[in-house]
N, C-alpha and C. Protein backbone atom coordinates (compact mmCIF):
# COMPACT_ATOMS: atom_id res chain seq x y z
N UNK A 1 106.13 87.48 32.81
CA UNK A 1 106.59 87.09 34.12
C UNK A 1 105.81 87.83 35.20
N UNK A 2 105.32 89.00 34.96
CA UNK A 2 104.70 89.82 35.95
C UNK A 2 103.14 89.37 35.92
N UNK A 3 102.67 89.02 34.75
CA UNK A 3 101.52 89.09 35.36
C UNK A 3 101.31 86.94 35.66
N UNK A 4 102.30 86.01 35.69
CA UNK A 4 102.00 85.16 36.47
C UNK A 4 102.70 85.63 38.09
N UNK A 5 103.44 86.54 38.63
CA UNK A 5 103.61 86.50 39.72
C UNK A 5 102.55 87.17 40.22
N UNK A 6 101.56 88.07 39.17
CA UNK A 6 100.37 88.39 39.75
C UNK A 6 99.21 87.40 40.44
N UNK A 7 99.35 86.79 39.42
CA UNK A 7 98.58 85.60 39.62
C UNK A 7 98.31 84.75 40.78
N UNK A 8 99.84 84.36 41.10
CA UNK A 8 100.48 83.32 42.08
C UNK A 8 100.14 84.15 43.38
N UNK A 9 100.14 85.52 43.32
CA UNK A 9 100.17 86.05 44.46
C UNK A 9 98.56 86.15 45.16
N UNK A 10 97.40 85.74 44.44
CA UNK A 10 96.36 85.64 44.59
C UNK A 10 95.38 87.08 45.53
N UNK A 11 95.94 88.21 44.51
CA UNK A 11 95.65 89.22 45.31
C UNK A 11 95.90 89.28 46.80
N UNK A 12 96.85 89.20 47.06
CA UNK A 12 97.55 89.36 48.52
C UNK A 12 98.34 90.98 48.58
N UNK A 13 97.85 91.80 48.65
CA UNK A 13 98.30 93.32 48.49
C UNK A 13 98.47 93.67 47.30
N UNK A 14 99.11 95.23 47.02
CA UNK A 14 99.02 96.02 45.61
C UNK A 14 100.34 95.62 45.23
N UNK A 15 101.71 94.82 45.69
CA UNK A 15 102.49 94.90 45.75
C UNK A 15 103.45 93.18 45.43
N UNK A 16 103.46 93.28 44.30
CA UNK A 16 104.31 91.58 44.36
C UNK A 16 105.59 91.78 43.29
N UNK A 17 105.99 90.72 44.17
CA UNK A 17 108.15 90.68 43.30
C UNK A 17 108.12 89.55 42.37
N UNK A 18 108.98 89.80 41.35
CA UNK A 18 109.06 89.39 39.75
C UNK A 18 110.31 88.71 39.99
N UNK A 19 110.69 87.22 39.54
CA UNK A 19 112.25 87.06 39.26
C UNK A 19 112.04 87.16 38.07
N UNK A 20 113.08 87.57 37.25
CA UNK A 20 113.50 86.68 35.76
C UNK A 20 115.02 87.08 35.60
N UNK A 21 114.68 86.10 34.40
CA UNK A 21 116.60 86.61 34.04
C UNK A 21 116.66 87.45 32.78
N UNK A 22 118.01 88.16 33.29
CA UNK A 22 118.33 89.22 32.06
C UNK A 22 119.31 89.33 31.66
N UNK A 23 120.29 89.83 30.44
CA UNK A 23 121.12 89.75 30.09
C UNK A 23 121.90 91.01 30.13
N UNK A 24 122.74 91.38 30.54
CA UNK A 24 123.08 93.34 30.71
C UNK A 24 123.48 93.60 29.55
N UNK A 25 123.42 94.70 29.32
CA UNK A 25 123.45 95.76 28.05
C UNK A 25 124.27 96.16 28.16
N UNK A 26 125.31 96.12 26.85
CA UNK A 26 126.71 96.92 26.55
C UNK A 26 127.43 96.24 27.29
N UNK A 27 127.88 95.40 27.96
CA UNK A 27 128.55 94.95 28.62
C UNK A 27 129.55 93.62 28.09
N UNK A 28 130.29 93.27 28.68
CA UNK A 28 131.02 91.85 28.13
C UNK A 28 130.53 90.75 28.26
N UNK A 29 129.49 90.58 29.48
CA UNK A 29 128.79 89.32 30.03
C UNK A 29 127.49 89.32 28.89
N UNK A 30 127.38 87.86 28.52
CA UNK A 30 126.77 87.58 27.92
C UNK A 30 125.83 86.25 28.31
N UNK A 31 126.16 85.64 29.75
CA UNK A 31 125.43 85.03 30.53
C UNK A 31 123.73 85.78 31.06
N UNK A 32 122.75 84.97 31.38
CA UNK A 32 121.66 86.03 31.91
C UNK A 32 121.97 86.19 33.50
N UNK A 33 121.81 87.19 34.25
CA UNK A 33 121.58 86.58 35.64
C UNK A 33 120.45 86.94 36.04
N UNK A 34 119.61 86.23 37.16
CA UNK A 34 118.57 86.39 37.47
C UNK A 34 118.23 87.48 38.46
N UNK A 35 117.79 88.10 38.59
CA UNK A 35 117.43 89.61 39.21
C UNK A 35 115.58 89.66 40.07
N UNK A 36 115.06 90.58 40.64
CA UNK A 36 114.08 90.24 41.39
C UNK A 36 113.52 92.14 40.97
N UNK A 37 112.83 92.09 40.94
CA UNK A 37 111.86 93.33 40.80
C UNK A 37 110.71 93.25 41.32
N UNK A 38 110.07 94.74 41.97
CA UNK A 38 108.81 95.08 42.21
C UNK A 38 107.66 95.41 41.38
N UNK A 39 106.85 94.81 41.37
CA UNK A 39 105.38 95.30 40.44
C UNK A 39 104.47 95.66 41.37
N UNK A 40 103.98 97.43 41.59
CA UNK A 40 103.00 97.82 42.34
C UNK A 40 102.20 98.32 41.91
N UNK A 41 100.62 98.20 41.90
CA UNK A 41 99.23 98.87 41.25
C UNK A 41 98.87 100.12 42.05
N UNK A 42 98.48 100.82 41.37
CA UNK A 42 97.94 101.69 41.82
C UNK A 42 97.13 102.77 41.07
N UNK A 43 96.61 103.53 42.08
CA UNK A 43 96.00 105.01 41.12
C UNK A 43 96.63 106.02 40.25
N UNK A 44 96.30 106.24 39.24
CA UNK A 44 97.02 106.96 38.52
C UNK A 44 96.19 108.05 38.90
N UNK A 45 96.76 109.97 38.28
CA UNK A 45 96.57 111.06 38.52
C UNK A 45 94.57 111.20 38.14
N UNK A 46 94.37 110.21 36.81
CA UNK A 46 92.63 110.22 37.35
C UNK A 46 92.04 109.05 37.07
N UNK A 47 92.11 108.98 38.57
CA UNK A 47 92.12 107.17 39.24
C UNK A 47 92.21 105.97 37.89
N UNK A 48 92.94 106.03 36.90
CA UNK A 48 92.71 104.81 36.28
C UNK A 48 93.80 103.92 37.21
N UNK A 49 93.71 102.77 36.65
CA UNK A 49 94.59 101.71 37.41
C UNK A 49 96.57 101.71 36.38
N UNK A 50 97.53 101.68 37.26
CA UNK A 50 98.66 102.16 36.67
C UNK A 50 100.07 100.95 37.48
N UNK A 51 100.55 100.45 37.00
CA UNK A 51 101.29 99.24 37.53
C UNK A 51 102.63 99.74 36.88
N UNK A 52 103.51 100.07 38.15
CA UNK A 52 105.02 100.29 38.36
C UNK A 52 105.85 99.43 38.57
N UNK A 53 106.93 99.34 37.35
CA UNK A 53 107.97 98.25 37.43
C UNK A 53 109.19 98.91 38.43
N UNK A 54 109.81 98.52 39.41
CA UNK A 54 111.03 99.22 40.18
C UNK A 54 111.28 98.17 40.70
N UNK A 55 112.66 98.56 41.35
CA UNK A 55 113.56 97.40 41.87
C UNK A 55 113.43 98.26 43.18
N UNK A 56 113.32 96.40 44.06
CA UNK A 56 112.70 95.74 45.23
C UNK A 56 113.11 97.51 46.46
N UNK A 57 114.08 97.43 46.44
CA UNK A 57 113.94 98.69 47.59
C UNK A 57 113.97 100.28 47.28
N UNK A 58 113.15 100.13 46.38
CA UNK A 58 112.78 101.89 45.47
C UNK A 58 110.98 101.94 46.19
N UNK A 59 110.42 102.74 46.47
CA UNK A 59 109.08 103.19 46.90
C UNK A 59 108.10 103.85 45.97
């Protein structure tokens, strides 16, 4: 899922949002619901390239 929203986003910043659906853990619900996440690239500690999964209002 992340790397077609990479895609779609046609290099438009380091920074693009993921939907998919998921199912919660341990829980009673056994429906998926659909959720939205951040995928951001960047430099790692020696410069390789390093892509962070976090949800939408984490930095």
């Amino acid at each position: 899922m992340t790397r077609s929203a990479i895609r779609r986003s046609r290099g438009s910043g380091d920074r693009v949002m993921v939907e998919l659906y998921r199912i919660p853990r341990g829980g009673r619900a056994r429906q998926p619901r659909r959720v939205q996440l951040a995928a951001q690239i960047g430099p790692g500690d020696n410069a390789e390239p390093v892509m962070t999964i976090m949800q939408p209002c984490e930095d």
